[in-house]
N, C-alpha and C. Protein backbone atom coordinates (compact mmCIF):
# COMPACT_ATOMS: atom_id res chain seq x y z
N UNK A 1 113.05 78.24 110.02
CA UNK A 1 111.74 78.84 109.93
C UNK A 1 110.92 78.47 111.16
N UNK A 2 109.79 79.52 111.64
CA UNK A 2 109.33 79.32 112.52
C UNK A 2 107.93 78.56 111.97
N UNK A 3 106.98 77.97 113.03
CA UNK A 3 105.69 77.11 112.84
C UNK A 3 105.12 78.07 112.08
N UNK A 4 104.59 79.34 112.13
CA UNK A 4 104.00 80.37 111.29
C UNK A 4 104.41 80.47 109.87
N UNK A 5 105.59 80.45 109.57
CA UNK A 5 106.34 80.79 108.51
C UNK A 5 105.85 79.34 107.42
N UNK A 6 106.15 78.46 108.13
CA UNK A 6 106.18 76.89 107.68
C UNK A 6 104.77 77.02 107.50
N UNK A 7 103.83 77.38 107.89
CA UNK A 7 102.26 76.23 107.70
C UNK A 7 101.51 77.53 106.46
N UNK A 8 102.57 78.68 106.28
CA UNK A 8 101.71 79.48 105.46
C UNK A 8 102.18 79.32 104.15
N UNK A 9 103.49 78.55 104.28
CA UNK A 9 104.13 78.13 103.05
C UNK A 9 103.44 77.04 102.67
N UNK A 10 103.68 76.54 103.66
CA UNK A 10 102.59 74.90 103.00
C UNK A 10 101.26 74.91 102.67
N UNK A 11 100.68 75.75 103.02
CA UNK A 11 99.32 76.64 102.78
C UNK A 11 99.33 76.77 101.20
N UNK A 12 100.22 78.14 101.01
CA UNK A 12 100.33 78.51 99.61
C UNK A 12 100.63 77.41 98.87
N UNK A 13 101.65 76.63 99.01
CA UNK A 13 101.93 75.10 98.43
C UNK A 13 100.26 74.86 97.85
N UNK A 14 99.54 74.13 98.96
CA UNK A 14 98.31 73.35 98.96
C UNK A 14 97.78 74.16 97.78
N UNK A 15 97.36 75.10 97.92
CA UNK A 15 96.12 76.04 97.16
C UNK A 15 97.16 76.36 95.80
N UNK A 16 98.27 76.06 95.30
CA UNK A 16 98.94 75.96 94.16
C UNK A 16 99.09 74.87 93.66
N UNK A 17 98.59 73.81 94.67
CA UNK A 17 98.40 72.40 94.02
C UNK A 17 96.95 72.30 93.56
N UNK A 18 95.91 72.73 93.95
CA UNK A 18 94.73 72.44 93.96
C UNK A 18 93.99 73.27 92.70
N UNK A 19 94.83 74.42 92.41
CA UNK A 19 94.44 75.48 91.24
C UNK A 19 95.31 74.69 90.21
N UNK A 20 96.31 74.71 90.31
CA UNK A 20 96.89 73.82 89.07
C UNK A 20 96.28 72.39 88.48
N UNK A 21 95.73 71.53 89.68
CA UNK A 21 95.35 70.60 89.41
C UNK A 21 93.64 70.91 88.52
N UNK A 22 92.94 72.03 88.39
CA UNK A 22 91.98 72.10 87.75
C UNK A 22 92.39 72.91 86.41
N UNK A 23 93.63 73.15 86.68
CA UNK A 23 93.90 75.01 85.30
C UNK A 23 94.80 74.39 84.47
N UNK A 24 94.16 74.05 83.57
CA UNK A 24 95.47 73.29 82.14
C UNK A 24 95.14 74.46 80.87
N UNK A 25 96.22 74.60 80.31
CA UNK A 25 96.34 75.22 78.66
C UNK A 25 95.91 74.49 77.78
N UNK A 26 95.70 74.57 76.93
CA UNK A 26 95.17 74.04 75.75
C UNK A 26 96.26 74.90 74.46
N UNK A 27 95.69 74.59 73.67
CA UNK A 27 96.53 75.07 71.98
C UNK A 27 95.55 75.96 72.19
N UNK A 28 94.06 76.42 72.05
CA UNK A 28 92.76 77.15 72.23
C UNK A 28 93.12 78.28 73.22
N UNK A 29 92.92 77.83 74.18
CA UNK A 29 93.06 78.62 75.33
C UNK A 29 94.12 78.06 75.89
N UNK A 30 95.59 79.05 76.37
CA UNK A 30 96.84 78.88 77.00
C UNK A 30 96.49 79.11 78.15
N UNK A 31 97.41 78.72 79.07
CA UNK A 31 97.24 79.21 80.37
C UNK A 31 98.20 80.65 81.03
N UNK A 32 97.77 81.25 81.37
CA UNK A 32 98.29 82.98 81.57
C UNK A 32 98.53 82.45 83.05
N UNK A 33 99.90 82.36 83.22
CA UNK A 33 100.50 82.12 84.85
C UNK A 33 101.36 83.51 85.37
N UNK A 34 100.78 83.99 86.47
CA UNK A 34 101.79 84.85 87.12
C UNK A 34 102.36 85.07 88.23
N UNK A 35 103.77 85.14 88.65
CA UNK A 35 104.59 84.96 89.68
C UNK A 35 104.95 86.35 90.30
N UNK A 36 104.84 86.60 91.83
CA UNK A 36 104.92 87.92 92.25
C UNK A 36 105.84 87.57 93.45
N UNK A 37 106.92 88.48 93.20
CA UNK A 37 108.09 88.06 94.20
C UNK A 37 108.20 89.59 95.24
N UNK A 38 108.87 90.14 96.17
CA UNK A 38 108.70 91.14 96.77
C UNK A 38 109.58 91.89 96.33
N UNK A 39 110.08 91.71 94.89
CA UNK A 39 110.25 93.05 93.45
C UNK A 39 110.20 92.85 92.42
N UNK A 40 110.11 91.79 92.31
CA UNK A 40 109.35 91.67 90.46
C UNK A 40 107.96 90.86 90.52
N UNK A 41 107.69 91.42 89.03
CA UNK A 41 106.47 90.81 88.73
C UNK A 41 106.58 89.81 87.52
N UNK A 42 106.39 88.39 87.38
CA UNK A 42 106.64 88.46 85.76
C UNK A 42 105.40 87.33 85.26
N UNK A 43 104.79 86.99 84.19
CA UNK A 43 103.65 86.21 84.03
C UNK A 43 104.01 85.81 82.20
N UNK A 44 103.87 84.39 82.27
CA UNK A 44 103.76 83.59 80.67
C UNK A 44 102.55 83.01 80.84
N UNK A 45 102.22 83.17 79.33
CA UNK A 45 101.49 82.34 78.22
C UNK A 45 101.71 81.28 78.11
N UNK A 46 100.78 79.58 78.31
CA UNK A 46 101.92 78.39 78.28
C UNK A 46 101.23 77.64 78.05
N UNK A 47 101.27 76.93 76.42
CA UNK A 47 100.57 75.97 75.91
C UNK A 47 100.85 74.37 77.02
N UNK A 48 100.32 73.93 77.81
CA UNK A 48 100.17 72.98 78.58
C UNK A 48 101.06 71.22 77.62
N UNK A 49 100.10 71.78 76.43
CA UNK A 49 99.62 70.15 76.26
C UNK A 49 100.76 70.02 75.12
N UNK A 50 101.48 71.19 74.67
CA UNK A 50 102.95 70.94 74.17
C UNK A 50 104.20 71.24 74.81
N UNK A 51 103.77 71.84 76.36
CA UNK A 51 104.76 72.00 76.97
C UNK A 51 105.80 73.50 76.28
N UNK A 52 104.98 74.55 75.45
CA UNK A 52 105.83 76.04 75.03
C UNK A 52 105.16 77.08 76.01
N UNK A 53 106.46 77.64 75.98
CA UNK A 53 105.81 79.37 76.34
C UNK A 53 105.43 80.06 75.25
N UNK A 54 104.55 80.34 74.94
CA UNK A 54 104.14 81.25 73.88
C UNK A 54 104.26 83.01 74.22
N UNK A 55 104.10 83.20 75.16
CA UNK A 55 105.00 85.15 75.29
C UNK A 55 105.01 85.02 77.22
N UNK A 56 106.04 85.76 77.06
CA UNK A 56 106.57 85.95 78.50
C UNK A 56 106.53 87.68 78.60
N UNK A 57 106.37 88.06 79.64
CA UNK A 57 106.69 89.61 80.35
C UNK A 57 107.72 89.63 81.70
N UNK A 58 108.15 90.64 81.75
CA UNK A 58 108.69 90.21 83.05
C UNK A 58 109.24 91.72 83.41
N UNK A 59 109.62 92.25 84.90
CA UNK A 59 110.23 93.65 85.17
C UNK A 59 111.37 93.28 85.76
N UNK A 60 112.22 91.97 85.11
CA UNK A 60 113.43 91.49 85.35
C UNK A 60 114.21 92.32 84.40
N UNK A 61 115.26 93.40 85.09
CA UNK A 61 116.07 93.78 83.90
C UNK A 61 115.72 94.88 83.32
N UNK A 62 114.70 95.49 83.84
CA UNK A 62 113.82 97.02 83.29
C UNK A 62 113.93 97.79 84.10
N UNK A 63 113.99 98.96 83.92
CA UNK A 63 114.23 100.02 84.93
C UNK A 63 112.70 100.45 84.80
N UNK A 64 112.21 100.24 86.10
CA UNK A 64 110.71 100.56 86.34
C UNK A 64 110.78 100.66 87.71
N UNK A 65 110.06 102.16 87.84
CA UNK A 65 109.72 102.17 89.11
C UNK A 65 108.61 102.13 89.89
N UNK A 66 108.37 102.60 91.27
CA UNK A 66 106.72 102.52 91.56
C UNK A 66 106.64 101.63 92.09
N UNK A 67 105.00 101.38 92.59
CA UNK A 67 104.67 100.53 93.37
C UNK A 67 104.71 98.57 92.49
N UNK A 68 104.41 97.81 93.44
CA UNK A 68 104.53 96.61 93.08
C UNK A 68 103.10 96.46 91.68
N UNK A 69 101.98 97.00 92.17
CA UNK A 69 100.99 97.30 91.61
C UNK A 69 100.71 98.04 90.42
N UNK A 70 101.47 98.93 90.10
CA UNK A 70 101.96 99.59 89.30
C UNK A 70 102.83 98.69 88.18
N UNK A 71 103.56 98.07 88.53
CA UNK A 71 104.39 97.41 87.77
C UNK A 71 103.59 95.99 87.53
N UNK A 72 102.42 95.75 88.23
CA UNK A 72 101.99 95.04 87.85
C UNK A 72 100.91 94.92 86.58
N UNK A 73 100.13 96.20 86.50
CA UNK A 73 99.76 97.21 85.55
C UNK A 73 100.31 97.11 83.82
N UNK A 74 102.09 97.58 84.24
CA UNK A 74 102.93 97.51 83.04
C UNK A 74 102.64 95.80 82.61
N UNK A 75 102.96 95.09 83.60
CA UNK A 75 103.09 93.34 82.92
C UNK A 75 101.89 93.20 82.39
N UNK A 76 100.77 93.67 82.59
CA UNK A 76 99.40 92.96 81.83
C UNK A 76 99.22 93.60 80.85
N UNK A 77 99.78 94.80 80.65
CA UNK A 77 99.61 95.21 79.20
C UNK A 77 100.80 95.07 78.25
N UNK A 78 101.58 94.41 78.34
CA UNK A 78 102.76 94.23 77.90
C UNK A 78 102.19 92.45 77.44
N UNK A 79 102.06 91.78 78.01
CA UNK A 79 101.76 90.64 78.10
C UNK A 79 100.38 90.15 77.22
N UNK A 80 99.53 91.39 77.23
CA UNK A 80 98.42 91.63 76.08
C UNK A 80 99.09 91.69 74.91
N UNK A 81 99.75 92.86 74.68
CA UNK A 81 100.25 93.30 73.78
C UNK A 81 101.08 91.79 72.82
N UNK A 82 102.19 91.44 73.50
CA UNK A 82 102.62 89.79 73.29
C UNK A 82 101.81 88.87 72.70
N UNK A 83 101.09 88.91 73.70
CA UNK A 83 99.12 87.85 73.23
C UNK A 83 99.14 88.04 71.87
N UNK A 84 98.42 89.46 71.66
CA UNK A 84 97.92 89.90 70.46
C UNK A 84 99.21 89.44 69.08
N UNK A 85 100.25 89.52 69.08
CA UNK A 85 100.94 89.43 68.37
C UNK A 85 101.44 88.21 68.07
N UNK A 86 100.81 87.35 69.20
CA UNK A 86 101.21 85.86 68.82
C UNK A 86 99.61 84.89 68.36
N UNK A 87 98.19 86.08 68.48
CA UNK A 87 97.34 85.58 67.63
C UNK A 87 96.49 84.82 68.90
N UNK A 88 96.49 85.28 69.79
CA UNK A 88 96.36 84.69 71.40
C UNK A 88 95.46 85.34 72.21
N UNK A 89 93.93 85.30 71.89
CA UNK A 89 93.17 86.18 72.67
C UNK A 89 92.29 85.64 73.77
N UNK A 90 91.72 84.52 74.17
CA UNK A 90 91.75 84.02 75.48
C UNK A 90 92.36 83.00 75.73
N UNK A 91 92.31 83.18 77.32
CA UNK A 91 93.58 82.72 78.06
C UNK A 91 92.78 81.76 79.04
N UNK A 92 93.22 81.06 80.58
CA UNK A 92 93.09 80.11 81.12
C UNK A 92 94.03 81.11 82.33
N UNK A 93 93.75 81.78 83.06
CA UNK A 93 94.31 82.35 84.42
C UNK A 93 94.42 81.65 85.50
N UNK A 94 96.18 81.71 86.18
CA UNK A 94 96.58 81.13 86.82
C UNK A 94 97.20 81.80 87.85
N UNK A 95 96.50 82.10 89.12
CA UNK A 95 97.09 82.78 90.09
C UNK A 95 97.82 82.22 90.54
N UNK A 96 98.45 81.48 90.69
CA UNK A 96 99.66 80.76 91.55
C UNK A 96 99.45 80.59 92.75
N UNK A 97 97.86 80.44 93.38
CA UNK A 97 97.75 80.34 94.85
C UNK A 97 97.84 81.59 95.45
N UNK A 98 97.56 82.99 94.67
CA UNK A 98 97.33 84.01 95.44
C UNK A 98 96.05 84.32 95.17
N UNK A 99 95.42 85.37 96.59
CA UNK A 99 94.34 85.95 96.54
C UNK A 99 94.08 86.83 95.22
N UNK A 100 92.30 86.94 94.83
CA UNK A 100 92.75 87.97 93.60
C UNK A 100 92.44 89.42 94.27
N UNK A 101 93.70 89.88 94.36
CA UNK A 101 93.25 91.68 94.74
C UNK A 101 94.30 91.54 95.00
N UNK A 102 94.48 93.24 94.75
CA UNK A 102 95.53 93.88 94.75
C UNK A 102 96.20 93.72 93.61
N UNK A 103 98.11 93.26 93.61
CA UNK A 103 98.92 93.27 92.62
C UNK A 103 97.90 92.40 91.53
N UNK A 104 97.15 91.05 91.92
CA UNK A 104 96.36 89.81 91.16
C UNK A 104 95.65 91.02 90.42
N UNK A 105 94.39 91.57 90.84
CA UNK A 105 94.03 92.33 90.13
C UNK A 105 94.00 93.55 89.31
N UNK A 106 94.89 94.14 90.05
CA UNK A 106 95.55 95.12 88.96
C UNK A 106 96.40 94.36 87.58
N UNK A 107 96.68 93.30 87.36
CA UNK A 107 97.39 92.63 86.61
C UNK A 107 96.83 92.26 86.19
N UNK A 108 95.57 91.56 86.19
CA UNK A 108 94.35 91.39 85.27
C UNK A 108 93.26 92.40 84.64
N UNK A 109 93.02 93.11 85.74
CA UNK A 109 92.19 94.38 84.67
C UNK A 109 93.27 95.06 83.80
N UNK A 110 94.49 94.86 84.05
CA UNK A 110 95.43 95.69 82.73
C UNK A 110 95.71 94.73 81.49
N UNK A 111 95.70 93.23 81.99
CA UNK A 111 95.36 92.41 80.74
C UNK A 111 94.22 92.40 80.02
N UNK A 112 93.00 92.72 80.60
CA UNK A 112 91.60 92.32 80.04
C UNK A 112 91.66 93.96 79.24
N UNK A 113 91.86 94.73 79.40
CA UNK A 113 91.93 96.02 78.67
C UNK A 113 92.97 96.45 77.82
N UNK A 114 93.78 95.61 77.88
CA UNK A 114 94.68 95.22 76.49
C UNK A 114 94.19 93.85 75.57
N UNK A 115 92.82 93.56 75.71
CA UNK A 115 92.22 92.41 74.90
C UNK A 115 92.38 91.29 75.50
N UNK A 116 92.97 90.97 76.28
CA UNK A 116 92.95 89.37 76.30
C UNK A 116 91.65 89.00 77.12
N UNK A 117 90.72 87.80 77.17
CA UNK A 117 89.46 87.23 77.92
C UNK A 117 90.26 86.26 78.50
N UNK A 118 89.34 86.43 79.68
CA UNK A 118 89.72 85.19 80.71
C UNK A 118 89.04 85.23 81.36
């Protein structure tokens, strides 16, 4: 890896240490974590303080097409939907050290309009 490559990784590192270190789950409020790779999207529900996933989504294994954004869309309402059925209506949001816009926010206004608060 080149110096560029390296200090933006360690970058993202930092600011995934520093959000985690304030963003814990509770039994109350879980923490809603989501991971965006350059073709999937996938995001869990995750009681912290017992260490469960309480609902997972993911476009691992689905035939979905479209933009990254788009599919990011499908995961927040899918992932609502999950919520709701496991009795789970606010959450504790965990960007993983990404900016919010774009895929971040399209993935949240499709959660918050399938019910979940955060």
């Amino acid at each position: 890896m080149n110096k560029e490559v390296k200090k933006k990784v360690h970058n993202l590192k930092q600011r995934k240490a520093r959000i985690r270190s304030r963003v814990s789950g509770t039994s109350d409020k879980p923490r809603l974590t989501l991971t965006i790779s350059n073709i999937h999207i996938s995001a869990q529900i995750i009681d912290d303080s017992s260490s469960n996933t309480v609902a997972s989504a993911s476009t691992v294994g689905k035939k979905t097409t479209g933009s990254l954004s788009e599919k990011a869309k499908l995961i927040g309402t899918e992932i609502a939907k999950s919520a709701k059925a496991k009795k789970v209506s606010e959450v504790v949001f965990d960007r993983n050290g990404k900016k919010y816009h774009g895929r971040v926010k399209a993935f949240a206004d499709a959660a918050r309009e399938g019910g979940l608060k955060f």
